[in-house]
Protein backbone atom coordinates (compact mmCIF):
# COMPACT_ATOMS: atom_id res chain seq x y z
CA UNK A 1 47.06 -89.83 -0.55
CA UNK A 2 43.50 -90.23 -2.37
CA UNK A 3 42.45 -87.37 -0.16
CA UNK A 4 45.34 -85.48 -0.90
CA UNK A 5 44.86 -85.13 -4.72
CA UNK A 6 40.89 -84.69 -4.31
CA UNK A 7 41.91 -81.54 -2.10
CA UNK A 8 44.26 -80.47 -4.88
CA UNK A 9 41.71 -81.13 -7.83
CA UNK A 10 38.86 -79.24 -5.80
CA UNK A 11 41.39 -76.25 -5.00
CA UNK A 12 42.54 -75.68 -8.71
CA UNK A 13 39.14 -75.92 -9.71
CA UNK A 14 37.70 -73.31 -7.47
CA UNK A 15 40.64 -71.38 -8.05
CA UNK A 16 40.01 -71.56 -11.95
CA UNK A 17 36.52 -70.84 -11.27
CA UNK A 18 37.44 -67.84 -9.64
CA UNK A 19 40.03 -66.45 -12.10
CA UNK A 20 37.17 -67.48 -15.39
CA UNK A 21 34.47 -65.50 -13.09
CA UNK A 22 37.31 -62.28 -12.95
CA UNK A 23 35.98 -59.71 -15.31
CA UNK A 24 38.97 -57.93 -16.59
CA UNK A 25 38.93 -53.93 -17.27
CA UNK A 26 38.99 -53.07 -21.12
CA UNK A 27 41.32 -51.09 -22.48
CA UNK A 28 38.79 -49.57 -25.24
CA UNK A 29 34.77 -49.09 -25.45
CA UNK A 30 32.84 -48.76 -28.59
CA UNK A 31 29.52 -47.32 -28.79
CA UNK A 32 27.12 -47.03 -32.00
CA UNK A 33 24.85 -43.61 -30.91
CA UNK A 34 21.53 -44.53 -32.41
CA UNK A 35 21.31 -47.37 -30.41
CA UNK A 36 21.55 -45.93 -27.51
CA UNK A 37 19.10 -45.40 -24.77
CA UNK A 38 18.32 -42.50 -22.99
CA UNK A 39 18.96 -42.06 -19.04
CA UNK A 40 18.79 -40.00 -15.97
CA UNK A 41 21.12 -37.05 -15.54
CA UNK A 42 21.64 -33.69 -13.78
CA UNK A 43 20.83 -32.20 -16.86
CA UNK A 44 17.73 -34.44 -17.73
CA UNK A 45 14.43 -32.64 -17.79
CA UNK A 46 10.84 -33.50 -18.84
CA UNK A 47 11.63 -31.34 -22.01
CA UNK A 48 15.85 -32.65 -22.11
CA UNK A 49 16.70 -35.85 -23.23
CA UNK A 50 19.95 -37.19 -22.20
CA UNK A 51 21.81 -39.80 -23.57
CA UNK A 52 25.25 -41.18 -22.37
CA UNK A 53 27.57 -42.67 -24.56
CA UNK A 54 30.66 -42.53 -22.09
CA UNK A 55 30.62 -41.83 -18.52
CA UNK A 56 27.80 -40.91 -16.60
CA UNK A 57 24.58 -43.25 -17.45
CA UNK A 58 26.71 -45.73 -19.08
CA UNK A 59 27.29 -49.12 -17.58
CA UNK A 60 30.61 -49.11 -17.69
CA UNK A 61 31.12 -45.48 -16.34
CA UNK A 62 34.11 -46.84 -14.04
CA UNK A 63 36.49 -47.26 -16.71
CA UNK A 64 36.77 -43.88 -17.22
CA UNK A 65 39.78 -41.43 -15.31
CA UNK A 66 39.30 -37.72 -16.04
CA UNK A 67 35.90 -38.23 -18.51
CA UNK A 68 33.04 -37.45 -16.34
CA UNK A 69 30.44 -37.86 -19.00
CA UNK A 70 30.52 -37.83 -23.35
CA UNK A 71 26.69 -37.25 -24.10
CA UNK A 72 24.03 -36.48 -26.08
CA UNK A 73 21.62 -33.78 -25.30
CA UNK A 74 18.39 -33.69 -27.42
CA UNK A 75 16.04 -30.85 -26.59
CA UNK A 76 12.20 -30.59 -27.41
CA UNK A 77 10.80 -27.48 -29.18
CA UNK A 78 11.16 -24.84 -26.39
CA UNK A 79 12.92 -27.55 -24.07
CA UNK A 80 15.27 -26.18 -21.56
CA UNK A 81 17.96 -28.33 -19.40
CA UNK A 82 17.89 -28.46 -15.62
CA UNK A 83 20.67 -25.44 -14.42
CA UNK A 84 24.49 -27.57 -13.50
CA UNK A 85 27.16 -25.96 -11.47
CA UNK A 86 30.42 -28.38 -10.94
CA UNK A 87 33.23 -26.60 -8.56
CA UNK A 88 35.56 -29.39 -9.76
CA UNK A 89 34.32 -30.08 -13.37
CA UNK A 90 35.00 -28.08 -16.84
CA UNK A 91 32.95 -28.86 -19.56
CA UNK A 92 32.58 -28.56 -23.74
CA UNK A 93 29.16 -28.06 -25.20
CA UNK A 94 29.38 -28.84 -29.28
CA UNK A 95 26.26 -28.51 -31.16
CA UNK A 96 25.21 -30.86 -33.14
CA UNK A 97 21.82 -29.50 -34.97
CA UNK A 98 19.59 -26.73 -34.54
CA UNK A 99 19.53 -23.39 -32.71
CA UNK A 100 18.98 -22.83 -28.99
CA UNK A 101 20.23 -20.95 -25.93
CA UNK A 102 23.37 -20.76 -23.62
CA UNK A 103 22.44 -19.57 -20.20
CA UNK A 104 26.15 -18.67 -18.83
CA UNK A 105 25.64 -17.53 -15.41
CA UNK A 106 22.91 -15.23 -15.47
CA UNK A 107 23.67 -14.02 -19.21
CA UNK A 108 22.02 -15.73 -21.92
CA UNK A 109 23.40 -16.05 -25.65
CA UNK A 110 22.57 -17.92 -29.08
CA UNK A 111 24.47 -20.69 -29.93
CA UNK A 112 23.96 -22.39 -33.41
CA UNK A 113 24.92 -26.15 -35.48
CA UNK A 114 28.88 -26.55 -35.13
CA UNK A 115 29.37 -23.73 -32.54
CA UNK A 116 30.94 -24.86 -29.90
CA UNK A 117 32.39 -23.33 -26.37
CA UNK A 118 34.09 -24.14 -23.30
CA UNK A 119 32.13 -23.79 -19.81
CA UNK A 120 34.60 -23.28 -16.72
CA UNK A 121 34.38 -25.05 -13.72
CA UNK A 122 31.91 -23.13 -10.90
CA UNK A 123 29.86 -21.76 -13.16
CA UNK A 124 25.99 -21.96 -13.34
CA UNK A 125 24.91 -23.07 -16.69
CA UNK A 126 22.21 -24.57 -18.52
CA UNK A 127 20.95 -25.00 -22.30
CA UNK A 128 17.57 -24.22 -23.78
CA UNK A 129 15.80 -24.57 -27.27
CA UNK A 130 13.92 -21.50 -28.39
CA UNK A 131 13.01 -22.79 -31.65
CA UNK A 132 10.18 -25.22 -33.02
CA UNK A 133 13.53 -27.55 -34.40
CA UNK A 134 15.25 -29.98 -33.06
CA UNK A 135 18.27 -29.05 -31.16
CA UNK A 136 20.93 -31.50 -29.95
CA UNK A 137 24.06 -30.96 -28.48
CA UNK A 138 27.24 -32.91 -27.40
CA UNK A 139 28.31 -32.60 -23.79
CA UNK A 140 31.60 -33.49 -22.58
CA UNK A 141 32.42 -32.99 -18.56
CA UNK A 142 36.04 -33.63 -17.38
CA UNK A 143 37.09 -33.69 -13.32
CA UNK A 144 39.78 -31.52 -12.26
CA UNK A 145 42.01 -32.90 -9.27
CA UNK A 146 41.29 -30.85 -6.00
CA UNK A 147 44.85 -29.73 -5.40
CA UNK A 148 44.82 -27.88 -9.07
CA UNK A 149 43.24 -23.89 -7.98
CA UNK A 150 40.74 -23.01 -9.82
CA UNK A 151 40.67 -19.73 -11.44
CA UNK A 152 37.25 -17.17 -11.41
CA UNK A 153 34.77 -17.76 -14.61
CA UNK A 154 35.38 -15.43 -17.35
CA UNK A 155 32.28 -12.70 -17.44
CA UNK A 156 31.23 -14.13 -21.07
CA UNK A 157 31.84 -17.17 -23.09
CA UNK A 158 33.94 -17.63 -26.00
CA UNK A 159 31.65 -19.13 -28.74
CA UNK A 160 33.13 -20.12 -32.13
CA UNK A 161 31.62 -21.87 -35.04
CA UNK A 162 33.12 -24.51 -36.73
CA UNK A 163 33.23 -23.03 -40.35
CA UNK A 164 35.61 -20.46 -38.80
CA UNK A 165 38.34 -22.43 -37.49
CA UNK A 166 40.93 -23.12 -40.54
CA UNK A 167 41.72 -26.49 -41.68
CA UNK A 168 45.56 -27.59 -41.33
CA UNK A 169 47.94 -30.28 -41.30
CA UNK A 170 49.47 -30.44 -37.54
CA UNK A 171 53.32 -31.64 -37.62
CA UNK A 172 54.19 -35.27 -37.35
CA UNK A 173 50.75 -36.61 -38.70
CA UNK A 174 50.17 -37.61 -42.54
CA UNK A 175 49.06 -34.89 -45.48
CA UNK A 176 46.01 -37.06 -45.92
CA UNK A 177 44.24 -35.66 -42.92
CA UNK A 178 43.36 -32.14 -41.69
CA UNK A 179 42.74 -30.50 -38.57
CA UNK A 180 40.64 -28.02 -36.80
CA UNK A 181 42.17 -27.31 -33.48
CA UNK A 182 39.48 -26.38 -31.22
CA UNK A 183 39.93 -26.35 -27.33
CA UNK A 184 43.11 -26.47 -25.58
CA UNK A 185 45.17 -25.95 -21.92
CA UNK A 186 45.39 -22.88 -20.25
CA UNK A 187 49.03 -22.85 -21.53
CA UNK A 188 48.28 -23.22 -25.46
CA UNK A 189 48.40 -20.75 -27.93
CA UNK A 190 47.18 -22.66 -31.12
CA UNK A 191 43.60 -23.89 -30.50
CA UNK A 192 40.42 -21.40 -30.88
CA UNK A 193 39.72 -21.41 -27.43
CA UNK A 194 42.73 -22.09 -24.79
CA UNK A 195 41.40 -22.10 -22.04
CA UNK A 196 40.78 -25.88 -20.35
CA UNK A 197 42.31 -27.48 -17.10
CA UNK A 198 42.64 -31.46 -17.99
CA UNK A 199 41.31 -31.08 -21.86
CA UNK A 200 44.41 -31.23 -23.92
CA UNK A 201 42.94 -31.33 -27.12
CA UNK A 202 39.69 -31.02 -29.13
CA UNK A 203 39.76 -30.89 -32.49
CA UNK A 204 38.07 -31.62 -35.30
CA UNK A 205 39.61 -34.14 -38.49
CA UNK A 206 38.80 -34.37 -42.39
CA UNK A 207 40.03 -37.51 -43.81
CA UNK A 208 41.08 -37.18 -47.55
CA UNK A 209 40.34 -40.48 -49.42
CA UNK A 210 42.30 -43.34 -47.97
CA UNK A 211 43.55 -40.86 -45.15
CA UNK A 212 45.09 -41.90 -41.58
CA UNK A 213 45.42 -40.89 -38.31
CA UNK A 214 48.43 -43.04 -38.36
CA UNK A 215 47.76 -45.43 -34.67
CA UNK A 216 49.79 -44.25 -31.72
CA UNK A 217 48.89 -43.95 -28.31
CA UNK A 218 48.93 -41.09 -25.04
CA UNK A 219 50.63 -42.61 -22.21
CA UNK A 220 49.23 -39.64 -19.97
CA UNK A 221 45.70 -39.18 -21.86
CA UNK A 222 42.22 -41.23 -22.68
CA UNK A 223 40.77 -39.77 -25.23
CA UNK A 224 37.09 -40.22 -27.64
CA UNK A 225 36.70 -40.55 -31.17
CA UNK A 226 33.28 -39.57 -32.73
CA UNK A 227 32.90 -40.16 -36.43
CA UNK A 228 30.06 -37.88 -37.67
CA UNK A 229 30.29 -39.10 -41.44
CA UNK A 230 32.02 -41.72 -43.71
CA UNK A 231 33.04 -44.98 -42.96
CA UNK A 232 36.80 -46.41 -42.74
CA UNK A 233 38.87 -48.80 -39.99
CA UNK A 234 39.30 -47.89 -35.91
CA UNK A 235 42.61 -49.09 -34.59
CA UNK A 236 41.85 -49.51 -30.81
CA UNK A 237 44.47 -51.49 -28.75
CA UNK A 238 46.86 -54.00 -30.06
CA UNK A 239 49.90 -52.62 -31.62
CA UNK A 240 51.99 -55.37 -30.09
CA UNK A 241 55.29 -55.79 -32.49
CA UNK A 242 53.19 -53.67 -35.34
CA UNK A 243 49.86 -55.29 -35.16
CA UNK A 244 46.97 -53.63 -35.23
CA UNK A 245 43.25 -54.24 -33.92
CA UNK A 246 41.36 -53.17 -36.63
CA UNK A 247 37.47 -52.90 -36.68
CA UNK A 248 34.72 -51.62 -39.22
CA UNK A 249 33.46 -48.07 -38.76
CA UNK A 250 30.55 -45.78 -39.78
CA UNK A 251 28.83 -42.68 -38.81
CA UNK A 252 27.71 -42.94 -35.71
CA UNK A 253 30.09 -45.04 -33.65
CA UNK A 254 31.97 -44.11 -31.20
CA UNK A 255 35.42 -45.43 -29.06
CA UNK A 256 36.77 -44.41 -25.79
CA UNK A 257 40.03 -45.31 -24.90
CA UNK A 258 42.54 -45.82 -21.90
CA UNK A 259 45.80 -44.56 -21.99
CA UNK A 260 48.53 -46.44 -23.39
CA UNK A 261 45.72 -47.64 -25.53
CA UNK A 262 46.54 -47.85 -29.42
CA UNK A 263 43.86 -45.46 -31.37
CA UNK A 264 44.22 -44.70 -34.91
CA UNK A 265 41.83 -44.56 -37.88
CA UNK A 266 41.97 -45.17 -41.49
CA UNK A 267 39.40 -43.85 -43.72
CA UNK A 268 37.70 -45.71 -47.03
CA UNK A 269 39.92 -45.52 -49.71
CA UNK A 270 37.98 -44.59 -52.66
CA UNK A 271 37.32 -41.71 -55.10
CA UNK A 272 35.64 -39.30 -53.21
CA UNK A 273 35.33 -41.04 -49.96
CA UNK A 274 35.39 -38.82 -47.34
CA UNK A 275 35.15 -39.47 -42.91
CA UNK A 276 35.24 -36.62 -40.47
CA UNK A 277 35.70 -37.37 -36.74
CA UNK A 278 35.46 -35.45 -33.66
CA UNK A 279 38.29 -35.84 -30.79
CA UNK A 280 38.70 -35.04 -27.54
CA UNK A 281 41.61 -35.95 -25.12
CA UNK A 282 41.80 -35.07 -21.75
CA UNK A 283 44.99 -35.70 -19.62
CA UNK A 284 45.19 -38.65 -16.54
CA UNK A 285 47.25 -37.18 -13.56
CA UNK A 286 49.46 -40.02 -12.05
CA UNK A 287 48.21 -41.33 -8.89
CA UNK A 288 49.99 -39.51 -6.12
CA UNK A 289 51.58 -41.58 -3.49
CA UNK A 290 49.95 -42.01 -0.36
């Protein structure tokens, strides 16, 4: 009997050891950019700098579905990018500061601070500074499923600025935040560029004083908040019977989550306060059976 209940004890505890030793998935990841370190990509050069914030580089790049990489690019004075081509992969360059150079397929053209485009899958492209400035650039890479067909690159890029996409309330979200609709699907008609395979959204938001993106969550979707100014309150996860995980947020940080994850964000409520975030969500396919 003695021997009996030592067996026991030993089994629970190894089995408790293993389950404590279990690292469980998150649902969310939060990143603060400028303390980030730099790492090796396709696109690294002696001249690029690249710096992952989700996906490729990072250490917990697995988490990720459909995100291939959400990155920093930051370019020396006449710094050029190694040349990417992804059969499988579309991809959204935003800049960030600067001036520099879009090599799209053999064509070159000028891209400038909040321009953004969309770069197709199988398409040879690259980016280059051709200034004395600073140039830095956001890249976002998503995977496309092999059984989706994949159309022929369009001969030029559509490049838009910022500045020229209106500001607007979008139905079914509060008055106290505005949108720039960006990038959409193929099957959109009310984004500035509708072209994308998995990206269902990019867009840009201005947060009045106080403002919300009320928390909610994409059941189909992960998606990445950016804020590039202010400071307010990210809702990531909870939302169990109206509770909310709140957390502190500035310019600078960063949060990836899952689907089904709550996401939400409630700018600083004071006179004059403002907080403007980019987005990006990119659809999950279900797992087919085998």
């Amino acid at each position: 009997m003695r021997r009996l209940l030592v067996f026991i004890a030993f089994d629970l505890l190894a089995h408790g050891l293993l389950a404590q030793d279990r690292q469980v998935d998150p649902t969310w990841l939060h990143r603060h950019v400028p303390q980030l370190s730099q790492a090796q990509s396709d696109f690294a050069s002696g001249t690029c700098h690249y710096t992952p914030i989700f996906g490729q580089g990072d250490a917990q790049s697995g988490i990720l579905r459909s995100t291939t990489r959400f990155a920093e690019l930051k370019l020396d004075a006449r710094g050029i990018c190694q040349t990417v081509f992804y059969a499988h992969e579309e991809e959204i360059v935003f800049v960030l500061e600067g001036n520099g150079i879009l090599h799209y397929g053999e064509q070159t053209y000028s891209i400038r601070a909040n321009d953004f485009t969309y770069l197709p899958p199988a398409l040879k492209h690259s980016l280059a500074n051709d200034s004395e400035r600073a140039f830095r650039v956001l890249v976002m890479t998503f995977k496309i499923p092999q059984r989706i067909s994949i159309s022929p690159p369009l001969p030029q890029p559509k490049i838009v600025n910022l500045d020229d996409v209106k500001e607007e309330n979008v139905d079914g979200h509060p008055t106290s935040v505005l949108y720039r609709l960006l990038i959409g699907p193929q099957t959109g008609k009310r984004d500035a560029i509708d072209d994308a395979y998995m990206v269902t959204s990019f867009f840009w938001m201005d947060f009045a004083p106080g403002g919300t993106n009320f928390p909610h969550h994409h059941e189909t979707a992960e998606e990445i908040y950016l804020v590039l100014e202010g400071k307010g309150e990210m809702v990531a996860g909870s939302g169990m019977d109206g509770v909310e995980g709140r957390y502190p947020a500035q310019a600078g940080d960063a949060y990836y989550f899952r689907p089904n994850c709550t996401v939400g964000f409630y700018s600083q409520n004071k006179p004059g306060a403002k907080a403007y975030i980019l987005a990006v969500r990119a659809w999950v396919p279900l797992e087919e059976p085998d």
